[in-house]
N, C-alpha and C. Protein backbone atom coordinates (compact mmCIF):
# COMPACT_ATOMS: atom_id res chain seq x y z
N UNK A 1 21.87 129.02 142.88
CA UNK A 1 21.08 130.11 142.35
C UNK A 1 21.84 131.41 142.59
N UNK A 2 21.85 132.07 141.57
CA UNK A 2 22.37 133.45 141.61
C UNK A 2 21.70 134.37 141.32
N UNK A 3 21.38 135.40 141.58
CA UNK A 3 20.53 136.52 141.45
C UNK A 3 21.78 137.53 140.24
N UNK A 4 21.15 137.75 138.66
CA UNK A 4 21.29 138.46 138.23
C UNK A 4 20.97 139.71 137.54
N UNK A 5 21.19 141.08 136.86
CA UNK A 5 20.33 141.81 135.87
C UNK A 5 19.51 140.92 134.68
N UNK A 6 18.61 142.00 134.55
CA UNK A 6 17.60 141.18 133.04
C UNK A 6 18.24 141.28 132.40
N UNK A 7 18.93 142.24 131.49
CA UNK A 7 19.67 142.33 130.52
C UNK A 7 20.47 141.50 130.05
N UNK A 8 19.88 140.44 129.51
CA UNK A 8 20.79 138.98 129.12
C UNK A 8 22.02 139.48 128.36
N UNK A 9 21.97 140.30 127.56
CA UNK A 9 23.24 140.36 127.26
C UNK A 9 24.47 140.75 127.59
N UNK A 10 24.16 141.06 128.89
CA UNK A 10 25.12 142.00 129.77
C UNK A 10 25.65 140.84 130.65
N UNK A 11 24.28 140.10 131.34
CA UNK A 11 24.76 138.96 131.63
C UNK A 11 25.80 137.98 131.09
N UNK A 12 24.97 137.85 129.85
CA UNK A 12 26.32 136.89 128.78
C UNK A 12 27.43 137.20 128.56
N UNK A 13 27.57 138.75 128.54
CA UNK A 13 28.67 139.19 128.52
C UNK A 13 29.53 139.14 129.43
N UNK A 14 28.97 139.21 131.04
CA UNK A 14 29.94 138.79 132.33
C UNK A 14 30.02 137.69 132.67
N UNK A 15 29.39 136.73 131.91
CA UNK A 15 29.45 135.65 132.28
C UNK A 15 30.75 134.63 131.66
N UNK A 16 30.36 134.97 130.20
CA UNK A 16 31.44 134.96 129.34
C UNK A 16 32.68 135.57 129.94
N UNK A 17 33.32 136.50 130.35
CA UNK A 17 33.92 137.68 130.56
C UNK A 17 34.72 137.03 131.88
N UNK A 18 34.12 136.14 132.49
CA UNK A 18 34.17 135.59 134.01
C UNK A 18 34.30 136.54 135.07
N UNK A 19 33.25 137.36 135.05
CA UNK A 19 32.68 138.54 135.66
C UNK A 19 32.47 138.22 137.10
N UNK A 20 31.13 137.27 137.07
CA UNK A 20 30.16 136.49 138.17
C UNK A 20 31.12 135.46 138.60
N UNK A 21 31.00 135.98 139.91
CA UNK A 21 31.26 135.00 141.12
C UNK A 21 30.61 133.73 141.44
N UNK A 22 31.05 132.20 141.51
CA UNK A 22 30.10 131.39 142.57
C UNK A 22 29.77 132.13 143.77
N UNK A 23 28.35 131.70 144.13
CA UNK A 23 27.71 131.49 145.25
C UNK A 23 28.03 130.86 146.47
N UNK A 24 28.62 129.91 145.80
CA UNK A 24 28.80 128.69 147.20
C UNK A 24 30.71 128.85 147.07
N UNK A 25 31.69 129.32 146.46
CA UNK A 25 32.86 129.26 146.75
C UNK A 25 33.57 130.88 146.29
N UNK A 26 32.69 131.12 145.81
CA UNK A 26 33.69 132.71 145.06
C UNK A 26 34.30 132.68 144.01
N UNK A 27 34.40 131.42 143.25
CA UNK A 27 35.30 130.77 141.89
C UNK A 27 34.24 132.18 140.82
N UNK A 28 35.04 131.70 140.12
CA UNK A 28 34.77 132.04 138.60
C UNK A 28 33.16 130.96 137.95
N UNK A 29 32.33 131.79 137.73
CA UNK A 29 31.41 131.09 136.97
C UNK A 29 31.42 131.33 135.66
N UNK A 30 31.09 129.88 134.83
CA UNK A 30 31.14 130.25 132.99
C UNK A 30 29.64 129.70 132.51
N UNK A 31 29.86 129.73 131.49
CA UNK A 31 28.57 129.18 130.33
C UNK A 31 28.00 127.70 131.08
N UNK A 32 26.95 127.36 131.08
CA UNK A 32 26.54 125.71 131.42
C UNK A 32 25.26 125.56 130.66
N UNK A 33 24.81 126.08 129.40
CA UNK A 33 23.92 126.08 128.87
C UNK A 33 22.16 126.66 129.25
N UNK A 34 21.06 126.53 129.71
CA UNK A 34 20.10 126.89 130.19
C UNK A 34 19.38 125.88 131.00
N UNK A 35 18.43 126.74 131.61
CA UNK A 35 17.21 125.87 132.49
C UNK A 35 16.26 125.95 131.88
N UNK A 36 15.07 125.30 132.07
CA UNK A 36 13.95 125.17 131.36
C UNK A 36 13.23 126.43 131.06
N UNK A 37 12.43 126.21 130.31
CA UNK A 37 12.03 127.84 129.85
C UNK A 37 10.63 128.34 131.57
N UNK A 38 10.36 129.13 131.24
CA UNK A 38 9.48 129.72 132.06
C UNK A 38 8.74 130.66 131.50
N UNK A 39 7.85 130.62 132.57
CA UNK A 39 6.58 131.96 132.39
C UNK A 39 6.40 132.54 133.22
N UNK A 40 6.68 134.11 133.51
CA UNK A 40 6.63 134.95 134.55
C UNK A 40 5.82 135.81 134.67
N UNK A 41 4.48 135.95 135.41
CA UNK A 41 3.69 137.18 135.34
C UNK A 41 3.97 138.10 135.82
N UNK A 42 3.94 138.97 134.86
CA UNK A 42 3.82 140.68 135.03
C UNK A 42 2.85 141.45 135.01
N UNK A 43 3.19 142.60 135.60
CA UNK A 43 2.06 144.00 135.45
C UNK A 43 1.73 143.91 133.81
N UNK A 44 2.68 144.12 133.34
CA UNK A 44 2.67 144.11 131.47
C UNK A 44 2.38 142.67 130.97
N UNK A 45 2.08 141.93 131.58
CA UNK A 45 2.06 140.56 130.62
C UNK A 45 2.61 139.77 130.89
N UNK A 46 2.63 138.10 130.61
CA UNK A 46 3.67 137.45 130.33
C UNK A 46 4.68 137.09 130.08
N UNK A 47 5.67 136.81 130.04
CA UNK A 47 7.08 136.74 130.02
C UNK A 47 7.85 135.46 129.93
N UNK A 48 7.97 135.13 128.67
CA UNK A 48 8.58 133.49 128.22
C UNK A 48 9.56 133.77 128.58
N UNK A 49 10.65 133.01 129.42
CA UNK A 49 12.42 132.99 129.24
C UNK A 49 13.13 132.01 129.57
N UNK A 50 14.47 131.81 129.06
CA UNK A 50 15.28 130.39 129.47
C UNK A 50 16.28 131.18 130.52
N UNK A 51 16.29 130.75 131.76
CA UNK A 51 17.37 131.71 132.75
C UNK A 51 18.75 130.49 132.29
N UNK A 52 19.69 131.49 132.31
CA UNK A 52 20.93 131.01 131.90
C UNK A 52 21.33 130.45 132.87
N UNK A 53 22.26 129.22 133.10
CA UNK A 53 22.82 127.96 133.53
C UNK A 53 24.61 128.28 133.87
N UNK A 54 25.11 128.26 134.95
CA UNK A 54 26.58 128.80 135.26
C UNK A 54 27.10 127.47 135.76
N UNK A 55 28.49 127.30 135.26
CA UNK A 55 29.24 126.40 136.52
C UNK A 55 30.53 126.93 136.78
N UNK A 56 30.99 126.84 138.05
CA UNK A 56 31.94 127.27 138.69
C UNK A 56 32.92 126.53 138.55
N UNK A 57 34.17 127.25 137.86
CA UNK A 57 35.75 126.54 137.45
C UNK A 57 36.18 126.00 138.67
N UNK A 58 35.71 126.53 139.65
CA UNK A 58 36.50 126.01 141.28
C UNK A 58 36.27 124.73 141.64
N UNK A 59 34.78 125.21 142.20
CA UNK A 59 33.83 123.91 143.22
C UNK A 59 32.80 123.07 141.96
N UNK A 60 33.29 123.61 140.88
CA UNK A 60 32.09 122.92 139.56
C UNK A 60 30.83 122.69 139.93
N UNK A 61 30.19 122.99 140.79
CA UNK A 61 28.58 123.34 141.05
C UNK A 61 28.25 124.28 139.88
N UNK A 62 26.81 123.59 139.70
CA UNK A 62 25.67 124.44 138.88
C UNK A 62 25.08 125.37 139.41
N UNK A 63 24.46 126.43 138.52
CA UNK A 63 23.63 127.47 139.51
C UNK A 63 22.68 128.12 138.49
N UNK A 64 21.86 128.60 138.85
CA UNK A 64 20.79 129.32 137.39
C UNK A 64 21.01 130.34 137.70
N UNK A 65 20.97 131.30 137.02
CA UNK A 65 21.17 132.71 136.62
C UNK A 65 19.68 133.15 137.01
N UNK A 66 19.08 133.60 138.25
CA UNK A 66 17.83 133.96 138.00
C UNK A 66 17.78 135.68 138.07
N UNK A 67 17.14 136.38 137.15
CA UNK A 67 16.79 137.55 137.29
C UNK A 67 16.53 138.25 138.69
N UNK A 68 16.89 139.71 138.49
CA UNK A 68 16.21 140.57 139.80
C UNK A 68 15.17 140.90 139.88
N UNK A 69 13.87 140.77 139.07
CA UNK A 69 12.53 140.92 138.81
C UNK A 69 11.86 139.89 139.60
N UNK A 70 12.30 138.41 139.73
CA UNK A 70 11.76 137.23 139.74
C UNK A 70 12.33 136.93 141.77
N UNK A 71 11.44 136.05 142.07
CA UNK A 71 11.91 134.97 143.68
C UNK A 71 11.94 134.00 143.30
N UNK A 72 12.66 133.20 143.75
CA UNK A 72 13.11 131.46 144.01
C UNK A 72 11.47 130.77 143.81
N UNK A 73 10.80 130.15 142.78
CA UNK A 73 9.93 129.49 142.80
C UNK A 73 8.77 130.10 143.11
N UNK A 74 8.70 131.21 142.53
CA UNK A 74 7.53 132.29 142.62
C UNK A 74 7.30 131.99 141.21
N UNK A 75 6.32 132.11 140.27
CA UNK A 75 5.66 132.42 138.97
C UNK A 75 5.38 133.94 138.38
N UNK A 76 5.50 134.54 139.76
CA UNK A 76 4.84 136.06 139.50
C UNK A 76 6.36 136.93 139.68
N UNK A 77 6.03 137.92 139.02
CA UNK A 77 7.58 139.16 139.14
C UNK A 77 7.52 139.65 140.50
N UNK A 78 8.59 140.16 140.92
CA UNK A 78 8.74 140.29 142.47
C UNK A 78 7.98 141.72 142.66
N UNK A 79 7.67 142.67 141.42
CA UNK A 79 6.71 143.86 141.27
C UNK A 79 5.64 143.12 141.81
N UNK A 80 4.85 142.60 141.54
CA UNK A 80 3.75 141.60 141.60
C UNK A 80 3.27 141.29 143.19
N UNK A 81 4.41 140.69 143.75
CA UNK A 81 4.19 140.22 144.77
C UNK A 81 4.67 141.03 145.90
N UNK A 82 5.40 142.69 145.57
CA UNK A 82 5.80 143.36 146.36
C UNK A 82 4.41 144.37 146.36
N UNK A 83 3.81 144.08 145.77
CA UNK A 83 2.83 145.21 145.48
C UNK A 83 1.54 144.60 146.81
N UNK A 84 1.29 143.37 146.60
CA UNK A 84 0.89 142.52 147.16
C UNK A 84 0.64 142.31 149.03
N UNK A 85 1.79 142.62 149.28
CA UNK A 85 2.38 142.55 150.71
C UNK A 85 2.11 144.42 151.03
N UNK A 86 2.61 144.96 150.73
CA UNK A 86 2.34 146.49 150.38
C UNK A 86 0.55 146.72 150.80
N UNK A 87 0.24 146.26 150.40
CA UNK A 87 -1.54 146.73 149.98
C UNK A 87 -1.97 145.18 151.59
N UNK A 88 -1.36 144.30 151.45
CA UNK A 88 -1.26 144.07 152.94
C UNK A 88 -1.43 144.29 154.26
N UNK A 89 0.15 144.88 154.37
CA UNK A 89 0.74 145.59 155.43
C UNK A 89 -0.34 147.15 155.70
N UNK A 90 -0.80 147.98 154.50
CA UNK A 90 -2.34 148.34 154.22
C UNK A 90 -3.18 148.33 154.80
N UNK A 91 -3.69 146.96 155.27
CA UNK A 91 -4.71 146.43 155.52
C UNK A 91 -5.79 145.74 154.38
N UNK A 92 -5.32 145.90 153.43
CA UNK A 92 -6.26 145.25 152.54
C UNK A 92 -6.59 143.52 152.35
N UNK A 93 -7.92 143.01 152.14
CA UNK A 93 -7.90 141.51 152.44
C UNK A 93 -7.05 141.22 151.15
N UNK A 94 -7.05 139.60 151.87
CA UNK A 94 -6.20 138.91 150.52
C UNK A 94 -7.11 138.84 149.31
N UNK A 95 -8.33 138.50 149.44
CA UNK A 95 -9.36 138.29 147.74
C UNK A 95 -9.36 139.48 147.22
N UNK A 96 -9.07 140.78 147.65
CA UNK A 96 -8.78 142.33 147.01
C UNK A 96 -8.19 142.35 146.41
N UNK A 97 -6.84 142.00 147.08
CA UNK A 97 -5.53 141.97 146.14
C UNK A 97 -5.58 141.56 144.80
N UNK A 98 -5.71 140.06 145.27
CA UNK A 98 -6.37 138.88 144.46
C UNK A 98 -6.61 139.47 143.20
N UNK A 99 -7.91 139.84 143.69
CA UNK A 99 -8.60 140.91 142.32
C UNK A 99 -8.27 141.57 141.58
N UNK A 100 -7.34 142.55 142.07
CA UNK A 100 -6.37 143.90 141.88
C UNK A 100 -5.31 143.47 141.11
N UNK A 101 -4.68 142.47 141.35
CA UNK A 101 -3.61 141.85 140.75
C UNK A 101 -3.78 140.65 139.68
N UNK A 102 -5.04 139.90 139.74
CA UNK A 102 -5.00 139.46 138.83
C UNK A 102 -4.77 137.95 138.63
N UNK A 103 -4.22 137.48 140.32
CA UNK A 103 -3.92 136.25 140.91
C UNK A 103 -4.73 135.59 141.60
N UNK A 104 -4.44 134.28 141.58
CA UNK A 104 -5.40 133.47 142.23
C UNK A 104 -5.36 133.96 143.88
N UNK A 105 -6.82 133.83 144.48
CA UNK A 105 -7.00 134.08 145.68
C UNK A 105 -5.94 133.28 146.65
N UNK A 106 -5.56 132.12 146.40
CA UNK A 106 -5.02 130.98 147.45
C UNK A 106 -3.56 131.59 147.29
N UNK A 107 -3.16 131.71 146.01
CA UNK A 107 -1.51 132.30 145.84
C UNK A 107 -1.49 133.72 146.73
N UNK A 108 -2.06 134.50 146.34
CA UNK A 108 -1.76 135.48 147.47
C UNK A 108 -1.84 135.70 148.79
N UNK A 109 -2.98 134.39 148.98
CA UNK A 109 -2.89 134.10 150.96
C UNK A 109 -1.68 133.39 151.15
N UNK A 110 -0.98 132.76 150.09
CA UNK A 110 -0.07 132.03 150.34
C UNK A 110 1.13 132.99 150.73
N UNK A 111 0.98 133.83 149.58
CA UNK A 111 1.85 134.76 150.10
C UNK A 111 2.46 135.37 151.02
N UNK A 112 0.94 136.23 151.03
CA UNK A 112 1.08 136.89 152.90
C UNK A 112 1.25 136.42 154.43
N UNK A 113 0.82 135.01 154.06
CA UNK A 113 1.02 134.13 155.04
C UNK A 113 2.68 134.13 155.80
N UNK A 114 2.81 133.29 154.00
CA UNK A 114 4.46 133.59 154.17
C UNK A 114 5.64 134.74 155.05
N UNK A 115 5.02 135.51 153.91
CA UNK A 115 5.43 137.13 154.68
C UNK A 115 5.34 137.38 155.92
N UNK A 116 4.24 137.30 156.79
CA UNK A 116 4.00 137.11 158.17
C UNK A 116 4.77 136.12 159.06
N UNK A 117 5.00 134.77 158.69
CA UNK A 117 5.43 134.04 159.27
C UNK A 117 6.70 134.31 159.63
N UNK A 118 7.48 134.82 158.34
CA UNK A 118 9.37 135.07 158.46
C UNK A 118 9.20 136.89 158.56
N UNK A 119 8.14 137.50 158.98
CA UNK A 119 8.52 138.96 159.10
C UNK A 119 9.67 139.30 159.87
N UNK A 120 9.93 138.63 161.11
CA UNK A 120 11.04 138.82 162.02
C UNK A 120 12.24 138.57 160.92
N UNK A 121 12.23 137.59 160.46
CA UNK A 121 13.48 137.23 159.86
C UNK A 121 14.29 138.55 158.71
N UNK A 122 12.66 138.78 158.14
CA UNK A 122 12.77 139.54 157.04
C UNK A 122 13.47 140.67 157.72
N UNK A 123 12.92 141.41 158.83
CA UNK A 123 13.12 142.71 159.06
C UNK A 123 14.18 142.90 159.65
N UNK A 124 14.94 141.43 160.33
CA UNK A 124 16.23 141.33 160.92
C UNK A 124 17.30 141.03 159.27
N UNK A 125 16.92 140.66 158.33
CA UNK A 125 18.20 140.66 157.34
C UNK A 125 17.83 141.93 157.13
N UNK A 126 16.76 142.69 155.94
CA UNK A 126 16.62 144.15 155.51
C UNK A 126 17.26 145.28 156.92
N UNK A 127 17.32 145.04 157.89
CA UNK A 127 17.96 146.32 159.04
C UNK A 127 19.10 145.79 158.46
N UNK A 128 19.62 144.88 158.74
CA UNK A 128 21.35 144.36 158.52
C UNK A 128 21.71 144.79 157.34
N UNK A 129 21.29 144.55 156.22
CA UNK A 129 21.41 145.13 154.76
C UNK A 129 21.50 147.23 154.86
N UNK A 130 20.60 147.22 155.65
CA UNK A 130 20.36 148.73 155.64
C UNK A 130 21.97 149.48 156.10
N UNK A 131 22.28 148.70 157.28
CA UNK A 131 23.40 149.00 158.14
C UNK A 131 24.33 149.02 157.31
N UNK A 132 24.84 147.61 156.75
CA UNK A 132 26.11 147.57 155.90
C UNK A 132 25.74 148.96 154.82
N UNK A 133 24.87 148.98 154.30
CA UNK A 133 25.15 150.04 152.81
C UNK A 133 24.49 151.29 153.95
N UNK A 134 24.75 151.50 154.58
CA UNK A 134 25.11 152.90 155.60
C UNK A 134 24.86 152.88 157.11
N UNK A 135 26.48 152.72 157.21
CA UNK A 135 26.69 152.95 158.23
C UNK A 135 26.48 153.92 159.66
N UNK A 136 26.17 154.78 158.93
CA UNK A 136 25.84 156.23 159.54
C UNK A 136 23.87 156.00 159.85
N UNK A 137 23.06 155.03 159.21
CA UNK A 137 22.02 155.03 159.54
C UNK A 137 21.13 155.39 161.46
N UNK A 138 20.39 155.86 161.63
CA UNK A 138 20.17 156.00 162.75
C UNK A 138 19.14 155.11 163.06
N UNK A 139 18.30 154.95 164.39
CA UNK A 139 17.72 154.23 164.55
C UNK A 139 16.46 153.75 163.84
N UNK A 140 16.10 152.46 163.57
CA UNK A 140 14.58 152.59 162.77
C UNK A 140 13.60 152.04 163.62
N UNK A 141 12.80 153.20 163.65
CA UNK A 141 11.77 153.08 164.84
C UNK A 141 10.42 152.24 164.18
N UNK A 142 9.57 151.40 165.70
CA UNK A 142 8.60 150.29 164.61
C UNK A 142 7.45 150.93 164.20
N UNK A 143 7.05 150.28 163.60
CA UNK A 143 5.73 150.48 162.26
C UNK A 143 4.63 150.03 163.39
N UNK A 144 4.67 148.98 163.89
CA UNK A 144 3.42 148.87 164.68
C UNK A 144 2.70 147.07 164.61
N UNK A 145 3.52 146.80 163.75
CA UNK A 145 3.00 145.14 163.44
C UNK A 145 4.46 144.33 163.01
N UNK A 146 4.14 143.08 163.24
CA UNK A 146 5.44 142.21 162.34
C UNK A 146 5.61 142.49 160.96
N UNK A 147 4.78 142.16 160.30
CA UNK A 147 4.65 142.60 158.65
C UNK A 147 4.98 143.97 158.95
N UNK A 148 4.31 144.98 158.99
CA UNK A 148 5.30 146.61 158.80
C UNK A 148 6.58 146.75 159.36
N UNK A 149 6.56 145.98 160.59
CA UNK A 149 8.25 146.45 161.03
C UNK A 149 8.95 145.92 159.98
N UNK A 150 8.47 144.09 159.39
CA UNK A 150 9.60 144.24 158.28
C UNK A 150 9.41 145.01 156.67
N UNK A 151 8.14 145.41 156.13
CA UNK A 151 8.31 146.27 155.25
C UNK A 151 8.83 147.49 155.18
N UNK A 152 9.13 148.24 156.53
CA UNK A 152 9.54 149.51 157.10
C UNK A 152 11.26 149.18 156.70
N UNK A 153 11.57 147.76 157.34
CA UNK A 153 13.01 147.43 156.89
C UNK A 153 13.56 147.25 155.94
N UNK A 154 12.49 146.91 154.77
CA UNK A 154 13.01 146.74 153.28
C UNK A 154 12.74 147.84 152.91
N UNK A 155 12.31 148.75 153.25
CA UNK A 155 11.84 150.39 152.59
C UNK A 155 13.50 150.86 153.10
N UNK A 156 13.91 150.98 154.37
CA UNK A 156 14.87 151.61 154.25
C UNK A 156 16.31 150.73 153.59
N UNK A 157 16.29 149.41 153.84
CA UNK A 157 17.31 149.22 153.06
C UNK A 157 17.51 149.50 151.31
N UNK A 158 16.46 149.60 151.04
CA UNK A 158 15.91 150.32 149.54
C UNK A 158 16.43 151.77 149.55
N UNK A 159 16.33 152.28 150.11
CA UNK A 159 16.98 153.96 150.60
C UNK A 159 18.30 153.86 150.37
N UNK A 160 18.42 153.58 151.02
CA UNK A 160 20.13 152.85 151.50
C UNK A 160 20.61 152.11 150.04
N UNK A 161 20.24 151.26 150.03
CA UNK A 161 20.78 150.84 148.58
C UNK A 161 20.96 152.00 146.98
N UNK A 162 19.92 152.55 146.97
CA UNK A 162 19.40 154.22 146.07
C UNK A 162 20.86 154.34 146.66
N UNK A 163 21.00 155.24 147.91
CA UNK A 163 21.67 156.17 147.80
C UNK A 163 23.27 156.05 147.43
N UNK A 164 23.34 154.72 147.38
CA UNK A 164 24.39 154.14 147.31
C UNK A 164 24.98 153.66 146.29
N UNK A 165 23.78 152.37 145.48
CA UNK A 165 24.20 152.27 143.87
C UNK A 165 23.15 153.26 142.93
N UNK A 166 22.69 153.85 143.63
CA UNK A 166 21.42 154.42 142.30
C UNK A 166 20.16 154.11 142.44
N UNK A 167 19.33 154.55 141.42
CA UNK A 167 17.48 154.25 141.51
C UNK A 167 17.83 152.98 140.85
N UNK A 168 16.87 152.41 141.22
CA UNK A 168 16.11 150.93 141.33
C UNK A 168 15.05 150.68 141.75
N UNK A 169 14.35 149.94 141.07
CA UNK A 169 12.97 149.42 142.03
C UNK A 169 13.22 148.88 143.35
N UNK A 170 12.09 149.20 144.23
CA UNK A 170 12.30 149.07 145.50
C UNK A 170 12.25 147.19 145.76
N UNK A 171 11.77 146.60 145.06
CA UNK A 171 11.38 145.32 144.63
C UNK A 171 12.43 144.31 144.33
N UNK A 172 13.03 145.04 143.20
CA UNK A 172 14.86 143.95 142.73
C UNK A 172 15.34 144.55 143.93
N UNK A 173 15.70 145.33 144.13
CA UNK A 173 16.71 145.50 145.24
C UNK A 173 15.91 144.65 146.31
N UNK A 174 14.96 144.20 146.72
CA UNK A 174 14.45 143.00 147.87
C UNK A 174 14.85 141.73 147.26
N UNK A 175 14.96 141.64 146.30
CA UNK A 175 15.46 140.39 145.18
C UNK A 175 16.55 139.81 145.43
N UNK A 176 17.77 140.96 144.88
CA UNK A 176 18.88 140.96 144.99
C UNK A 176 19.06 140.48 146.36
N UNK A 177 18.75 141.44 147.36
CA UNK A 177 19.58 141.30 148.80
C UNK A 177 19.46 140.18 149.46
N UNK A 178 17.67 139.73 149.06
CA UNK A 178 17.52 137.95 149.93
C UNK A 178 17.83 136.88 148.62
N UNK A 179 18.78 137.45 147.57
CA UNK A 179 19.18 136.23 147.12
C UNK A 179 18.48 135.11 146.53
N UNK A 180 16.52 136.02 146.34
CA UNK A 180 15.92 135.89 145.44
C UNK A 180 14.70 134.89 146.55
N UNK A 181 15.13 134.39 147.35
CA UNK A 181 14.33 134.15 148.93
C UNK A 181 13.75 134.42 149.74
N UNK A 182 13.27 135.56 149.47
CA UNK A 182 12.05 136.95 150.20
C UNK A 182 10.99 135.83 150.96
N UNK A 183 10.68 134.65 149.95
CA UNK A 183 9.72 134.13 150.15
C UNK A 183 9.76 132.83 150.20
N UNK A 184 11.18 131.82 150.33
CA UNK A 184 11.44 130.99 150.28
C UNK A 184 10.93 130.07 151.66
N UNK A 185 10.69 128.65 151.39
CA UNK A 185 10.38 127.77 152.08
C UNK A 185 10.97 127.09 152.73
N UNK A 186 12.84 127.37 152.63
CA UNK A 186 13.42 126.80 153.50
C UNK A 186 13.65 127.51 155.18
N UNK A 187 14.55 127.07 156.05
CA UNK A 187 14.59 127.48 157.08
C UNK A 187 15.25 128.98 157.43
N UNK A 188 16.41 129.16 156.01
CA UNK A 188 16.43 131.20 156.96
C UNK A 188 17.03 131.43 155.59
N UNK A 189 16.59 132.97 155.55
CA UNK A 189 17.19 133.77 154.48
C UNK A 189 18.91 133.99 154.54
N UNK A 190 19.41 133.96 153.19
CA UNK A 190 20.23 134.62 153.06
C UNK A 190 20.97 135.59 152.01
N UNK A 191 21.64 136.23 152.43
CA UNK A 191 21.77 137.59 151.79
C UNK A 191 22.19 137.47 150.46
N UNK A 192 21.92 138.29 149.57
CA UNK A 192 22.55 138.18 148.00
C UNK A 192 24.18 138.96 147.94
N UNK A 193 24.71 138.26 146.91
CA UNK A 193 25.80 138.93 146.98
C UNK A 193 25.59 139.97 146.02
N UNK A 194 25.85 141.28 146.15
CA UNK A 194 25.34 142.69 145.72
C UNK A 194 27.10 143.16 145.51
């Protein structure tokens, strides 16, 4: 899995171009046709798409092209579910959200659950992320809970990232950096290549 821009054609174009790096070796990735189509909820709606399919000239592993909007086996846009954790960390219950957003009650406890469980993890990659894209950062003092210390950490590596490549949603840039795993079910995050 690779975390890329929406802009498929920009994609196609670096992909084509042999722009994009493997994941797993650093080779050159090319064309490998698509993955199954999908449906992604958004603030705006629905969202049909086929994420494009890469293989690497090196190590010939497959990889999907997944967007910076989207997480690893999430249904919902990472707007969606950043908004989610946000109104959280808040204090707001999960059936609020729920409401607010538009999602089933159980998916968003699932969520936050999540979130809570790997907050340490979270807030130990987002500081590390923060550090590398500025060095000069000073100390980041805590929020007051697991969940805020690590949303406090993706807020500033979001800073940090701004000041560095530009505006962006605070959201893809959480995308990008965990490599699309914010919320993943395996055992530890790791970083996107940015």
């Amino acid at each position: 899995m690779k975390i890329v821009g929406v802009e498929q054609s920009l994609v196609e174009a670096e992909l084509v171009g042999g722009l994009l790096s493997c994941p797993s070796c650093r080779g050159v990735l090319g064309p490998w046709g698509h993955a199954r189509e999908r449906v992604t909820r958004r603030f705006s709606g629905d969202w049909r798409w086929r994420p494009r399919r890469a293989r690497c000239r090196g190590c010939r592993g497959t990889h999907v092209l997944l967007v910076e909007v989207c997480l690893l086996r999430r249904q919902e846009e990472v707007e969606v579910i950043g908004a989610a954790v946000e109104a959280h960390v808040a204090g707001v219950g999960h059936r609020s959200i729920a409401g607010r957003l538009g999602v089933p009650a159980g998916t968003v406890r699932g969520w936050l659950r999540r979130f809570d469980q790997r907050a340490q993890e979270i807030r130990v990659l987002f500081t590390r992320c923060a550090v590398v894209l500025d060095p000069e950062l000073g100390p980041i003092v805590p929020a007051g809970s697991g969940a805020a210390d690590a949303l406090e950490a993706i807020a500033i590596a979001g800073r940090a990232w701004v000041l560095r490549f530009g505006p962006q949603p605070v959201w893809r840039i959480v995308s990008r950096l965990s490599a699309g795993g914010l919320l993943r079910n395996t055992s530890s995050l790791a970083t996107g290549a940015w």
